[in-house]
Structures are given as C-alpha cells and as structure tokens.
Protein backbone atom coordinates (compact mmCIF):
# COMPACT_ATOMS: atom_id res chain seq x y z
CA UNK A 1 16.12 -6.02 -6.29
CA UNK A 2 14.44 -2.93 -7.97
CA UNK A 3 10.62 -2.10 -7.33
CA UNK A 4 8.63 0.53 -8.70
CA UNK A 5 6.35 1.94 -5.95
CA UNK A 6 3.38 3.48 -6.31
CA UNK A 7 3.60 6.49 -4.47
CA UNK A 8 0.44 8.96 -4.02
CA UNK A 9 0.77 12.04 -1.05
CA UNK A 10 -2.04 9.99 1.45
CA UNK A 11 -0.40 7.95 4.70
CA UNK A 12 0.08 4.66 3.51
CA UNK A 13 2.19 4.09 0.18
CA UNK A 14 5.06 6.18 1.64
CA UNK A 15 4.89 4.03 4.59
CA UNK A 16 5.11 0.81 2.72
CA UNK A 17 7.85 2.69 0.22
CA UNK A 18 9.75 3.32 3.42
CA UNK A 19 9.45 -0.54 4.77
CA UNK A 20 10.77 -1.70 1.20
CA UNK A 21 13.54 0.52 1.76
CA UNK A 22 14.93 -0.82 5.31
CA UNK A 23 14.70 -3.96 3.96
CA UNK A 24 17.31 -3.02 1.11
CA UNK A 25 15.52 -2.77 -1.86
CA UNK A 26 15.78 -0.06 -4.70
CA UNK A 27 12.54 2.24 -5.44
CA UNK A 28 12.15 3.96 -8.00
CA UNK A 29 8.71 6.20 -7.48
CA UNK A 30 5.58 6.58 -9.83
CA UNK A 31 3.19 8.95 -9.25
CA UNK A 32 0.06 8.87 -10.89
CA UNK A 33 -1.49 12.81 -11.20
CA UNK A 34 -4.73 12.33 -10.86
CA UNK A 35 -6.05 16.28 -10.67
CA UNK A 36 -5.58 19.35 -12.53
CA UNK A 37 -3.56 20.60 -10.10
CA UNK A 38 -0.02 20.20 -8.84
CA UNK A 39 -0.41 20.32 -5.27
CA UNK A 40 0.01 16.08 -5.01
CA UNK A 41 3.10 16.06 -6.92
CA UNK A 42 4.80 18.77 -4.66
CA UNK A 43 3.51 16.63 -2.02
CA UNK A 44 4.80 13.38 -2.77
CA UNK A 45 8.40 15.18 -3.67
CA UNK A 46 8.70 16.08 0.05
CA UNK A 47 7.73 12.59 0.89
CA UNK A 48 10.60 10.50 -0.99
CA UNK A 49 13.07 13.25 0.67
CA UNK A 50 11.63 11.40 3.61
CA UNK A 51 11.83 7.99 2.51
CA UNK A 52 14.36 7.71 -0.10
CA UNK A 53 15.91 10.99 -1.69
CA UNK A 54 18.26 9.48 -3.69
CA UNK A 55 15.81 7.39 -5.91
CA UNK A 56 14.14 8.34 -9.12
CA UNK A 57 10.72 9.96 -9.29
CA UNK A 58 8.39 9.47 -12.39
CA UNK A 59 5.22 11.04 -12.92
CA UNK A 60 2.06 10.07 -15.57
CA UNK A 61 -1.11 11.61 -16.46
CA UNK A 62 -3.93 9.46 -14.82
CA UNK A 63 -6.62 12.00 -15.03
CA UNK A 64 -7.91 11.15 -18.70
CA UNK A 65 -8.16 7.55 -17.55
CA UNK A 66 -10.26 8.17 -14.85
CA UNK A 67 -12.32 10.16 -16.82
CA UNK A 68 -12.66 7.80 -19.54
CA UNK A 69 -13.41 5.29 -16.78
CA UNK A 70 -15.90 7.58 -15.35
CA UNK A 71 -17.91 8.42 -18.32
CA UNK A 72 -17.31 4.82 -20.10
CA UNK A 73 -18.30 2.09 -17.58
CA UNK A 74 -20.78 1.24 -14.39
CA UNK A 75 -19.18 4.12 -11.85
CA UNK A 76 -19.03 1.39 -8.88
CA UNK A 77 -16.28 -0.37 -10.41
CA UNK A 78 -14.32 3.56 -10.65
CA UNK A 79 -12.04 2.33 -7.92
CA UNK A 80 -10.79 -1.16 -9.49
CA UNK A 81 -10.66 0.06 -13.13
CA UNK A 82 -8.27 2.79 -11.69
CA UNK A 83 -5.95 0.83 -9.74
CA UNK A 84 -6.04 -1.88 -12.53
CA UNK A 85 -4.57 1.13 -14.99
CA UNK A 86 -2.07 2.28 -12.65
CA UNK A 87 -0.71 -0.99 -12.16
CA UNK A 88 -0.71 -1.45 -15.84
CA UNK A 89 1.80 1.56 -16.06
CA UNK A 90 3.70 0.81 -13.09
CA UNK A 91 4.33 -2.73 -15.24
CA UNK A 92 5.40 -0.51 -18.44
CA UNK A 93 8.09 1.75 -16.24
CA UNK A 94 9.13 -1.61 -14.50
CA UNK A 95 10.21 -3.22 -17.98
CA UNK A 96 11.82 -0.11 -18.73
CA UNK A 97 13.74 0.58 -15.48
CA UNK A 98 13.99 -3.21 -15.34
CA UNK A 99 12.41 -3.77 -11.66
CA UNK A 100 11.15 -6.67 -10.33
CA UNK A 101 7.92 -5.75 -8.44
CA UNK A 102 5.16 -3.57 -7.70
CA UNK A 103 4.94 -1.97 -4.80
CA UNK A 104 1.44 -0.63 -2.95
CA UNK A 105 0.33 0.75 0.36
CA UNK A 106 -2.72 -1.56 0.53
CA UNK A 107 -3.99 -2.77 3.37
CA UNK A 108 -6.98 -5.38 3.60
CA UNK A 109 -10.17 -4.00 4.23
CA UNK A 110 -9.95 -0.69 3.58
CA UNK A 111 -13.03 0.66 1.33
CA UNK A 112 -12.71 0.79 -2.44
CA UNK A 113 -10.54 -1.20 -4.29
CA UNK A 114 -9.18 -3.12 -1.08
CA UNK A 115 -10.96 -5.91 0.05
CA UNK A 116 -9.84 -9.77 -0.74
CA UNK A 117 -11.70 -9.93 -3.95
CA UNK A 118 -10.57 -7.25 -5.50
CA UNK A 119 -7.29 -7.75 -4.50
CA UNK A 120 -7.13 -10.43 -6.76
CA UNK A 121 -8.64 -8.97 -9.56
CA UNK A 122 -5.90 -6.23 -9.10
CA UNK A 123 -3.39 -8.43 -9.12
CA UNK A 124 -4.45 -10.18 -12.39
CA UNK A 125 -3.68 -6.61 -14.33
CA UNK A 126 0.17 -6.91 -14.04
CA UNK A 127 2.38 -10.12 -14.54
CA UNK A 128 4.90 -8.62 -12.03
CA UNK A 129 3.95 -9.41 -8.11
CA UNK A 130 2.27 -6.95 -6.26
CA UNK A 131 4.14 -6.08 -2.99
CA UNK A 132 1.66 -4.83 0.11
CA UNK A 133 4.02 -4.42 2.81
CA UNK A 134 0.89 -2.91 4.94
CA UNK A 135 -1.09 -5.75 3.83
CA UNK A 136 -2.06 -6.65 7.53
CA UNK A 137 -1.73 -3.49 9.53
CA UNK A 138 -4.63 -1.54 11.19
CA UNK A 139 -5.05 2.03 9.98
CA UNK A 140 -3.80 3.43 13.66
CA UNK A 141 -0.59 1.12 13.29
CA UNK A 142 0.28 2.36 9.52
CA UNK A 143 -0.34 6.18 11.35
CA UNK A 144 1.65 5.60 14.06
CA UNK A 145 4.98 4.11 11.35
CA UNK A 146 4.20 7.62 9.44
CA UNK A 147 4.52 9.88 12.40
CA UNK A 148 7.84 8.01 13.41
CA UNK A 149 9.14 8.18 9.93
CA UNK A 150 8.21 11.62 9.19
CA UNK A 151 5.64 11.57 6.59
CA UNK A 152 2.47 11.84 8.28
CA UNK A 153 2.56 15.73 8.43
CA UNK A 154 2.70 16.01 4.81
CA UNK A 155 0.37 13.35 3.92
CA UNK A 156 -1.97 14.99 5.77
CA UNK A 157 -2.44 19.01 5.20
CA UNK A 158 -3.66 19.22 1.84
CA UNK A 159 -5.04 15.39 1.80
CA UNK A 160 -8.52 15.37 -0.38
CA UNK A 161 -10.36 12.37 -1.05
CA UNK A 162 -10.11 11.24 -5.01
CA UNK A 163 -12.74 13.11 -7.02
CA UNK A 164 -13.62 10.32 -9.03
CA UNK A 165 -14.86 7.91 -5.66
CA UNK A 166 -18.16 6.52 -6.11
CA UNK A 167 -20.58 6.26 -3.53
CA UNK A 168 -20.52 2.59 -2.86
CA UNK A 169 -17.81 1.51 -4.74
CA UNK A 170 -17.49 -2.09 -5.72
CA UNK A 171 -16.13 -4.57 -3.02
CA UNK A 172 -16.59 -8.50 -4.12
CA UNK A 173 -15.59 -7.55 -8.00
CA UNK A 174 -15.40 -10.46 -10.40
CA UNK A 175 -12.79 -10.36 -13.28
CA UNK A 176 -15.02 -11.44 -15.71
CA UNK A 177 -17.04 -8.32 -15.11
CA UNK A 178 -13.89 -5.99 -14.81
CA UNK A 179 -12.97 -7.13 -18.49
CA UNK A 180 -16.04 -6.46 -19.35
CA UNK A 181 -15.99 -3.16 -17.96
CA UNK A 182 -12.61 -2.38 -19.31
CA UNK A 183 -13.35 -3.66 -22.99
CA UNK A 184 -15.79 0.04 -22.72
CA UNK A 185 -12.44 2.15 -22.25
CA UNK A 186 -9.49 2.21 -24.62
C-alpha cells in the first residue's frame, strides 16, 4: 500500500508519517510551500531523513491559493478552504504515483480546520480516504512520539504559525457553505 502524506515542518504530520511507516506502508511526501521563503522545505527534508529517507519528496506552490482564498471568500473559513486544496493535490499526485490514501497529522480538536465537522467536510474534497493516524492522541502524547522519534527538535526551531490564520477560524463548517465559498476561487 502506497500513501501520499502530507508532510508540513510542525510536530504532528511527521509523527503520523512515521506511524504509517512502522506499520509497512510506502510514503511518498507532499509538501505544500506555503511562504515566500524556503526555510519549511529545508525543514521538512531533515524530517523524512528521520522518518523515511528513502521515499520520494514532492513539493507544490500553495501560497497563491491561500491568497486567492484570502482575498476571495469570508476569511473564517481560511483554514478549511486550505486544507480542502491541499487534499485536492495530494489526490492529483496520488493518481499519478498511484497511492491509495491520504495521509494527515490531524488530531480531533485541535483549532482550525480540526474539529468533527470539519473533518467531514475535509474529507468530502478527495475520493481517496483520509488517514489520521493521530486522530485520538492528546497534543503532550503526539510530543512525547516526536521526541522519541527524533523530529521534535526540528519541528520546533523555526516553527511560525501560518500567516494566513484567521482570528476565529471556522469550527462547525457546513459543506454547503464551503462550496459556496469555493465557487469565489478558481
């Protein structure tokens, strides 16, 4: 079984990358560059070393997007719209690397785009399933896997929350309204 894995340079997708690995499955990474600058890509290249250095590592412009998204639609619904689009091209290099699933670091209840509802609204963007190997750990617990693992360290010294986070983000979205949103943005 191939997944693509959604890979950023914060704690938890490498630690859900590295629990789809010790349970035998193929990754191949995407990383979705969501600044001007460089610094997350170096980042997350140090982190598959970690986790997997001999799989494949893919990289696409997200910045526009957001940007789009930004300027385009009702800014507390930044978060979804995002994650919607990156699972959108996470589908596209799955067909083309011919993978099975998606893999994600979400766990439930985090802020943003991570709650129950919008979980499912997320997972109505892709027809591949959405792994969350993390799904039901605590924050401390998915720390405490990174520090054992290795990756912590890195995720950490140049972490920067997204520029594009709204203030109170969207938590109980409705897909009706995401479409809605979305129809504004190419």
């Amino acid at each position: 079984m191939r997944g693509i894995v959604l890979i950023s340079d914060g704690i938890d997708s490498p630690v859900a990358a590295y629990m789809m690995k010790n349970r035998g499955m193929k990754l191949i990474f995407l990383h979705m560059i969501n600044e001007k600058n460089k610094k997350s890509v170096e980042n997350v290249k140090q982190l598959i070393k970690k986790i997997s250095p001999d799989s494949k590592f893919l990289t696409k412009k997200h910045y526009d997007t957001q940007e789009k998204i930004k300027k385009n639609c009702n800014i507390r619904y930044q978060c979804v719209l995002c994650k919607r689009a990156m699972l959108r091209a996470a589908e596209i290099v799955a067909l083309e690397e011919k993978a099975n699933f998606i893999v994600v670091g979400d766990n439930l209840g985090q802020v943003a785009s991570q709650t129950l509802d919008n979980l499912f609204v997320l997972d109505n963007a892709t027809m591949l399933p959405v792994l969350r190997p993390l799904l039901g750990f605590d924050k401390n617990e998915i720390v405490a896997i990174a520090r054992k693992i290795g990756t912590y360290e890195i995720s950490t010294r140049n972490s920067s929350a997204c520029m594009f986070l709204p203030k109170k983000p969207v938590t109980k979205a409705r897909l009706q309204r995401v479409i809605q949103e979305e129809k504004k943005v190419e």
